[in-house]
C-alpha atoms as a PDB file:
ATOM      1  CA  UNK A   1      15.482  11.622 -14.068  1.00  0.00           C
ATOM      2  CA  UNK A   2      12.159  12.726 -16.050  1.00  0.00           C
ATOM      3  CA  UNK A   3      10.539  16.006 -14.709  1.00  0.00           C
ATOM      4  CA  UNK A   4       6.952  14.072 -15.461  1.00  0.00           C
ATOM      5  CA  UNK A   5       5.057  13.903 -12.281  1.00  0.00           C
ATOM      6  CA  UNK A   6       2.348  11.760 -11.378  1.00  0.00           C
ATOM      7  CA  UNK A   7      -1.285  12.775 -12.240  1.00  0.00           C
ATOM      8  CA  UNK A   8      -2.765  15.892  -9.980  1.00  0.00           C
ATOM      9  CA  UNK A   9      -3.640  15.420  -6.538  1.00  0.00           C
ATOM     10  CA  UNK A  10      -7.150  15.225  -6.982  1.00  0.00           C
ATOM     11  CA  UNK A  11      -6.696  11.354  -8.062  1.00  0.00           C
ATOM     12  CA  UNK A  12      -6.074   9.283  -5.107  1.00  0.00           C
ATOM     13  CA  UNK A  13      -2.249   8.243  -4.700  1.00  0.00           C
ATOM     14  CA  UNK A  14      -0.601   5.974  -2.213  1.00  0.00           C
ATOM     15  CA  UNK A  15       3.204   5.099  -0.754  1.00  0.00           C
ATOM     16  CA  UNK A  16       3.997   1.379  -1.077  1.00  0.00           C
ATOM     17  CA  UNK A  17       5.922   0.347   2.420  1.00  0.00           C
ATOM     18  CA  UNK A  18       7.848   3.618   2.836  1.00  0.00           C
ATOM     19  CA  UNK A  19       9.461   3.182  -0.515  1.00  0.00           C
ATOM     20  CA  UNK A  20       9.654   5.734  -3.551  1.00  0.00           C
ATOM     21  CA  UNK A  21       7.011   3.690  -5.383  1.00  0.00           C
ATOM     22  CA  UNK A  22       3.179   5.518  -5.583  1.00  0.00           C
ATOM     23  CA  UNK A  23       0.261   4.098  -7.470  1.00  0.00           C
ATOM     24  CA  UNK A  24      -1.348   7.153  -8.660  1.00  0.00           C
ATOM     25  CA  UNK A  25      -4.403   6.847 -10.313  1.00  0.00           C
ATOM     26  CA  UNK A  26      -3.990   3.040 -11.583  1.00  0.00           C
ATOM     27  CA  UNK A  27      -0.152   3.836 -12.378  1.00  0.00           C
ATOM     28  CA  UNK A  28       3.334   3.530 -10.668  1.00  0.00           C
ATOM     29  CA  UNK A  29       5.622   6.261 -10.346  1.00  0.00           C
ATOM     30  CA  UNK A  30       9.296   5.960  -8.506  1.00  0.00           C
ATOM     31  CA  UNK A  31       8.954   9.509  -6.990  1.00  0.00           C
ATOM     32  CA  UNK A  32      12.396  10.674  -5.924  1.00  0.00           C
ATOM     33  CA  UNK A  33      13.415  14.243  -4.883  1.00  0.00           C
ATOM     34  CA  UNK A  34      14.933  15.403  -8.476  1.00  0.00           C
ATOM     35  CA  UNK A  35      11.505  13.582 -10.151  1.00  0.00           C
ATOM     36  CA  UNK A  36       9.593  11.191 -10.919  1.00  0.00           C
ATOM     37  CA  UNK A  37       9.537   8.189 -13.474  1.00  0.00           C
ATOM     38  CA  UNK A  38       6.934   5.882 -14.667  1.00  0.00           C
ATOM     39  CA  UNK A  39       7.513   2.126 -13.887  1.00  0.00           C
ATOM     40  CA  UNK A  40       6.213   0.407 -17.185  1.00  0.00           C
ATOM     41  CA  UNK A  41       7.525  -2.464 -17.258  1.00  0.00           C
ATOM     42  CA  UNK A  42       4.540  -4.849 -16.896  1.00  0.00           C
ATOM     43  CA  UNK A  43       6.291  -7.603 -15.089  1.00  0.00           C
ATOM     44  CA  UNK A  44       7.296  -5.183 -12.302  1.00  0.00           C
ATOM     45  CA  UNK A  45       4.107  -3.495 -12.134  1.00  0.00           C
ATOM     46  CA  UNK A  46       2.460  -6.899 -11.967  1.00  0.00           C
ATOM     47  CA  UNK A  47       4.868  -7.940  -9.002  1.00  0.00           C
ATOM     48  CA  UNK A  48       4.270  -4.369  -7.280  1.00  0.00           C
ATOM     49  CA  UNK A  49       0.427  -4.823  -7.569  1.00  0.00           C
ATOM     50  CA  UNK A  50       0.341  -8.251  -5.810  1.00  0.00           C
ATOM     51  CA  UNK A  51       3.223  -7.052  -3.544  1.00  0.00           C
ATOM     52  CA  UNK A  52       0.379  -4.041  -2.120  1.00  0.00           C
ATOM     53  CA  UNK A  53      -2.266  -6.192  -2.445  1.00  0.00           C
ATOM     54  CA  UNK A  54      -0.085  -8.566   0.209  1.00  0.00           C
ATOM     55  CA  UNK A  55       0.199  -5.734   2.295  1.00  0.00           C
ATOM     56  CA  UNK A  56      -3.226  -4.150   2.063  1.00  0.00           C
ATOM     57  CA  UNK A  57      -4.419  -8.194   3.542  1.00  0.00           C
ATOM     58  CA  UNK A  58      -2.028  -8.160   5.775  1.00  0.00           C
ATOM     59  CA  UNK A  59      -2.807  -3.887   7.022  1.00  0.00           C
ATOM     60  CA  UNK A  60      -6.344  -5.223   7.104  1.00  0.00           C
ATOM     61  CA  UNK A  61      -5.410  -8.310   9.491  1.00  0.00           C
ATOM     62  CA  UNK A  62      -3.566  -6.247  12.007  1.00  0.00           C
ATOM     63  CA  UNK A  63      -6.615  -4.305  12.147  1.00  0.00           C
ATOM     64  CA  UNK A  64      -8.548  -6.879  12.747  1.00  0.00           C
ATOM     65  CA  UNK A  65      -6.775  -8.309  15.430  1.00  0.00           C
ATOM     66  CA  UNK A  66      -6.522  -4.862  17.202  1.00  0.00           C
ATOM     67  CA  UNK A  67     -10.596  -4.344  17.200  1.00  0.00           C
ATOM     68  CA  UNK A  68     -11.053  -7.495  18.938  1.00  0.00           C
ATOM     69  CA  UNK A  69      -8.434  -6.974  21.747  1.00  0.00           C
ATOM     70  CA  UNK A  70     -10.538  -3.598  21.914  1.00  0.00           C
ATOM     71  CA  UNK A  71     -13.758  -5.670  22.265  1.00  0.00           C
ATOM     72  CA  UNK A  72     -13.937  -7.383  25.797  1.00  0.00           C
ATOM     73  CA  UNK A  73     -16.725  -9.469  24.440  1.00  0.00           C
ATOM     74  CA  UNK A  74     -15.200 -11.531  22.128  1.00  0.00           C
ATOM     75  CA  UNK A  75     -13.137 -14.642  22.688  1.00  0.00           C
ATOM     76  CA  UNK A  76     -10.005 -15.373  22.521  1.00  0.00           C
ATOM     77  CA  UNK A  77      -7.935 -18.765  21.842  1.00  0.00           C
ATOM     78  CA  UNK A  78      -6.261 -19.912  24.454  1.00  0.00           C
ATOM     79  CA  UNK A  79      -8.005 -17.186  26.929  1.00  0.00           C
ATOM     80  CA  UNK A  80     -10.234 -19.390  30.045  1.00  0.00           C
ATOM     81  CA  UNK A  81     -13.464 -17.030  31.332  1.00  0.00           C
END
């Protein structure tokens, strides 16, 4: 494995689905324990953006649906008042 490591901290980094993929600062790393590597390959990266862009929609949707089971004002399908 390389001994590069992503960018420093100060640029914002995230996991993708509790794998050893991060997007740090517009770039994919596979960030193991012995180092990290940068994906290149633009076909992966490609499939790994729309892959967290997938999950980001579907994060956002969960939340979503928890706010208005928080909010006794607003209806529900298949809920009589």
């Amino acid at each position: 494995m390389s001994s590069r490591t992503p960018p420093s901290p100060l640029v914002r980094s995230e996991r993708l689905a509790r794998s050893p993929l991060v997007r740090c600062g517009g770039h994919w790393w596979l960030v193991t324990g012995s180092g990290s590597i940068p994906a290149t390959d633009p076909t992966f990266t490609g499939e790994l953006d729309r892959f967290a862009a997938a999950m980001a929609a579907a994060d956002q949707t969960i939340a979503d649906l928890r706010s208005q089971q928080d909010d006794p004002s607003t209806p529900r399908p298949g809920r009589q008042r």
